[in-house]
Protein backbone atom coordinates (compact mmCIF):
# COMPACT_ATOMS: atom_id res chain seq x y z
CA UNK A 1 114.25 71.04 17.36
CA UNK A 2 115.43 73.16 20.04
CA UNK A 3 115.64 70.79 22.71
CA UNK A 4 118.10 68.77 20.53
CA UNK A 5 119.62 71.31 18.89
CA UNK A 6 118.78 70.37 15.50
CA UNK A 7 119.66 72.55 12.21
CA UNK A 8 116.58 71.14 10.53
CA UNK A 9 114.13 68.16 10.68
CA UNK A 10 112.80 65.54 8.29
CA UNK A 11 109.28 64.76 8.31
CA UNK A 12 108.86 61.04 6.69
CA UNK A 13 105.64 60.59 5.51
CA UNK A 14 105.04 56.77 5.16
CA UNK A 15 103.57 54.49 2.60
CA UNK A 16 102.14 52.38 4.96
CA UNK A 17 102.34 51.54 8.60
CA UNK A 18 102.46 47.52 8.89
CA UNK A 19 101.16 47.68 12.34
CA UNK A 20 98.08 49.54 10.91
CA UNK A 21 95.39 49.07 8.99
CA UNK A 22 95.48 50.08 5.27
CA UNK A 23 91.68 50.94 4.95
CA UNK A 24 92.01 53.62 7.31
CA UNK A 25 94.79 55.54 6.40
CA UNK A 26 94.43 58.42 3.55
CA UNK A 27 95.71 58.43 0.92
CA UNK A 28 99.89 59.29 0.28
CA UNK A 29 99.48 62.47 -1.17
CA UNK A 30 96.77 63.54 1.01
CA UNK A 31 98.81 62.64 4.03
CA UNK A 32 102.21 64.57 2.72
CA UNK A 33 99.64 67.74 1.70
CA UNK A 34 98.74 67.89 4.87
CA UNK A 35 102.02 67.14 6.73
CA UNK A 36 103.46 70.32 4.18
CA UNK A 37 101.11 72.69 5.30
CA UNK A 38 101.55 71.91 8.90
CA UNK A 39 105.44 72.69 8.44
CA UNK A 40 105.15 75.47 6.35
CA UNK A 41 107.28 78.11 7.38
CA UNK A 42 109.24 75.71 9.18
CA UNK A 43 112.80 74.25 9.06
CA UNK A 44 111.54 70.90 8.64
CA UNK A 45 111.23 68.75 5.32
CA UNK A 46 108.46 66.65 4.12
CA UNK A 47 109.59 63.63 2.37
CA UNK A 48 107.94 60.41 1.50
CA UNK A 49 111.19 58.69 0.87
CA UNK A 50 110.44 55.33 2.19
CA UNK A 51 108.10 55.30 -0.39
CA UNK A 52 111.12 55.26 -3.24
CA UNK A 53 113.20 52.95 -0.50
CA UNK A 54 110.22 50.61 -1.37
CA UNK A 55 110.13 49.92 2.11
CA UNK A 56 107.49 50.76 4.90
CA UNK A 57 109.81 49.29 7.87
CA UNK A 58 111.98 51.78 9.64
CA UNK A 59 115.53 49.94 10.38
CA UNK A 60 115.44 49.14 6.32
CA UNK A 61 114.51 53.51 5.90
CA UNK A 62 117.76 54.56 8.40
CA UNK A 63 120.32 52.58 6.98
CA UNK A 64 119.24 53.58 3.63
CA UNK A 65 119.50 57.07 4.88
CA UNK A 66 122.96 56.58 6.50
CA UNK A 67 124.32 55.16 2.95
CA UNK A 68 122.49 57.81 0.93
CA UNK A 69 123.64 60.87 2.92
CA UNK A 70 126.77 60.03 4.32
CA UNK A 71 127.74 63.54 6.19
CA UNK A 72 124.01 63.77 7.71
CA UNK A 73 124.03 62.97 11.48
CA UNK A 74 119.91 61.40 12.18
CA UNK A 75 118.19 61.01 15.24
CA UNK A 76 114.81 59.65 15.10
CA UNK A 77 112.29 61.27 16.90
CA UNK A 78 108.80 59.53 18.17
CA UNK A 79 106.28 59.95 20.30
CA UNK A 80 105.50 58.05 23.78
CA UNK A 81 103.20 55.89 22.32
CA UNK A 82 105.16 54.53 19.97
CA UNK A 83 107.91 53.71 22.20
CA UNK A 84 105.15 51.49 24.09
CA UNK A 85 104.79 49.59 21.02
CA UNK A 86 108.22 50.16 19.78
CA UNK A 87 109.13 46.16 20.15
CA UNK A 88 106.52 45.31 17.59
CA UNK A 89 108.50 47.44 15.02
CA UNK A 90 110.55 44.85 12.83
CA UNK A 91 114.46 45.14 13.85
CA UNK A 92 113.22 47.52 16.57
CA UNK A 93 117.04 46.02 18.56
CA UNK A 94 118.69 47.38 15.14
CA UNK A 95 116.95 50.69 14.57
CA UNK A 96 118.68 51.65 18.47
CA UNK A 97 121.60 50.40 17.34
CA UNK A 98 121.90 52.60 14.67
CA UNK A 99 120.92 56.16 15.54
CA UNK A 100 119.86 57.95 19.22
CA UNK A 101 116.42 58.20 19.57
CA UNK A 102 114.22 60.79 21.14
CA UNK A 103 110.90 59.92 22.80
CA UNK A 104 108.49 63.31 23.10
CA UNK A 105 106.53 62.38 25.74
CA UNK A 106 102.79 62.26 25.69
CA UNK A 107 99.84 62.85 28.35
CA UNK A 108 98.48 59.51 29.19
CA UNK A 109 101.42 56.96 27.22
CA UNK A 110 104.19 57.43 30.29
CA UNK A 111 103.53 54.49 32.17
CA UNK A 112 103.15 52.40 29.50
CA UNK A 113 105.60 53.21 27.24
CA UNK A 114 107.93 53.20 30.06
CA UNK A 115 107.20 49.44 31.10
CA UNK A 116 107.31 48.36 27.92
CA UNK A 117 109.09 45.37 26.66
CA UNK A 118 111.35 47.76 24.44
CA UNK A 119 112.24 49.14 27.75
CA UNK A 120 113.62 46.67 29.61
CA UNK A 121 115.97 46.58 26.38
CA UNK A 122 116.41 50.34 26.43
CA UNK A 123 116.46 51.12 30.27
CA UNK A 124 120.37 51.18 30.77
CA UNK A 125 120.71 53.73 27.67
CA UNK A 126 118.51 56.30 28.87
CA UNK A 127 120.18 59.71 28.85
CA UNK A 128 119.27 62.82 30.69
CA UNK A 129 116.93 64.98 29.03
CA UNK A 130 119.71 68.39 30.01
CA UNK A 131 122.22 66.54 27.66
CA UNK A 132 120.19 66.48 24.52
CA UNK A 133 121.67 68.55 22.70
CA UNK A 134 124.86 66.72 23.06
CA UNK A 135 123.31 63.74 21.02
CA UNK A 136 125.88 63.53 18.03
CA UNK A 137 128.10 62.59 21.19
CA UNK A 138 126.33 59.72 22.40
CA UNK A 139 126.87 56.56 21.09
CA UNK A 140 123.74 53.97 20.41
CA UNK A 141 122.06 52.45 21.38
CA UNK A 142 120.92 55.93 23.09
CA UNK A 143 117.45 57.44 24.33
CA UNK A 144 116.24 60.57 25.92
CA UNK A 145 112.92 61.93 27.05
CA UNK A 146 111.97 65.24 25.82
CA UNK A 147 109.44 66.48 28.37
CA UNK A 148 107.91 69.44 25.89
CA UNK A 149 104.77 71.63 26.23
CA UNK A 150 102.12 68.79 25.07
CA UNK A 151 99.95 69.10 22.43
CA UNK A 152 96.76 68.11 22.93
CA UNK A 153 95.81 67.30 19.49
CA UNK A 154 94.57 63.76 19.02
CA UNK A 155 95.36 62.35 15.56
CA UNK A 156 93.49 59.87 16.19
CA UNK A 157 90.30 61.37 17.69
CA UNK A 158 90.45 64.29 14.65
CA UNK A 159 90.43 60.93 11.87
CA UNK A 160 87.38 59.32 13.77
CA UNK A 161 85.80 62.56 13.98
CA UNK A 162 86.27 63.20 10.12
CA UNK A 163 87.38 60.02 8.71
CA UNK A 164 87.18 61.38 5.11
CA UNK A 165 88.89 64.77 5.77
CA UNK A 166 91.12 63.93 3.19
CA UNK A 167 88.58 64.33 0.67
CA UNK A 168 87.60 67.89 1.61
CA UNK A 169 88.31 70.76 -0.20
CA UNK A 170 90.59 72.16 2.26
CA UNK A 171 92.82 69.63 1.50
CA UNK A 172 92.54 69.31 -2.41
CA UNK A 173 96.22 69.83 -3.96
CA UNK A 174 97.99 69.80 -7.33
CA UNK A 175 100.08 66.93 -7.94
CA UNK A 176 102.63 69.02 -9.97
CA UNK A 177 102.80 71.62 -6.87
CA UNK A 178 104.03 68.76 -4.22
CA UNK A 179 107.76 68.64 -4.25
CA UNK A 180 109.36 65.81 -1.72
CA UNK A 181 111.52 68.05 0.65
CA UNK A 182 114.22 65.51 0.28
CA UNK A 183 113.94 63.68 -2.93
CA UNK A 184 112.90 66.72 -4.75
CA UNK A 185 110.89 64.24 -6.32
CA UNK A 186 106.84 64.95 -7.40
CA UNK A 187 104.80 63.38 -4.98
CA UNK A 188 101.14 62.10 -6.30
């Protein structure tokens, strides 16, 4: 948030990812539980909104967002490895179109994200990471690298290692008790 000088951040916790399998992921309430108590304390808020946009794809969720709030100012924020796959993302040309996007790098995804077919798209609107906080400025398609302190945190590696952690007790939750950041909406 600091690197792009952001007043607060929305976490979208997704119905669905189409370029993943449904069997594996936990379910929606389990996944925005979790997501809530990783940004407690935090200016950032947890919304499953796509899930009331009744869309999982991500150009359809940021021009709903741009009609629905107007006077917000977005930039979507992803990690390295999704910018290697980023041209498998339906209306991936659109979603750049739309809003800047920052690309946290990650240990390991550089090279590939980086000669990725997005990329060859992309390469020409690559801004310098020193200008990121200038980003309202910048007119898309637009994309910076955000070299931050990695984390080495696998999500991945922590759902093969407990596949079912959504089932433990740690993460047990009232339905009436989660609020969608955005929607204000219950969630479960």
């Amino acid at each position: 948030m600091a690197a792009l000088g952001l007043d607060e951040m929305w976490w979208l916790v997704s119905p669905g990812n189409p370029l993943k399998d449904p069997a594996g992921m936990a379910p929606l309430a389990a996944r925005f539980a979790s997501a809530r108590r990783a940004a407690r304390g935090l200016p950032i808020r947890v919304t499953a909104i796509e899930r009331e946009l009744g869309s999982p794809y991500t150009a359809e969720t940021v021009a709903a967002l741009a009609r629905r709030f107007p006077s917000r100012r977005f930039v979507w924020i992803m990690g390295e490895d999704n910018l290697a796959q980023f041209h498998r993302w339906r209306d991936w040309r659109r979603i750049a179109q739309t809003l800047p996007i920052a690309v946290v790098t990650r240990p390991g995804y550089d090279a590939g994200a980086r000669a990725a077919r997005a990329m060859g798209w992309l390469r020409r609107s690559v801004r310098p990471a020193a200008g990121a906080r200038h980003w309202t400025e910048w007119r898309p398609p637009a994309l910076v690298f955000l070299s931050l302190p990695p984390d080495p945190t696998s999500a991945t590696a922590l759902r093969a290692a407990l596949p079912r952690w959504h089932e433990s007790p740690f993460y047990s939750f009232k339905p009436k008790a989660l609020r969608d950041g955005v929607t204000r909406k219950a969630i479960g």
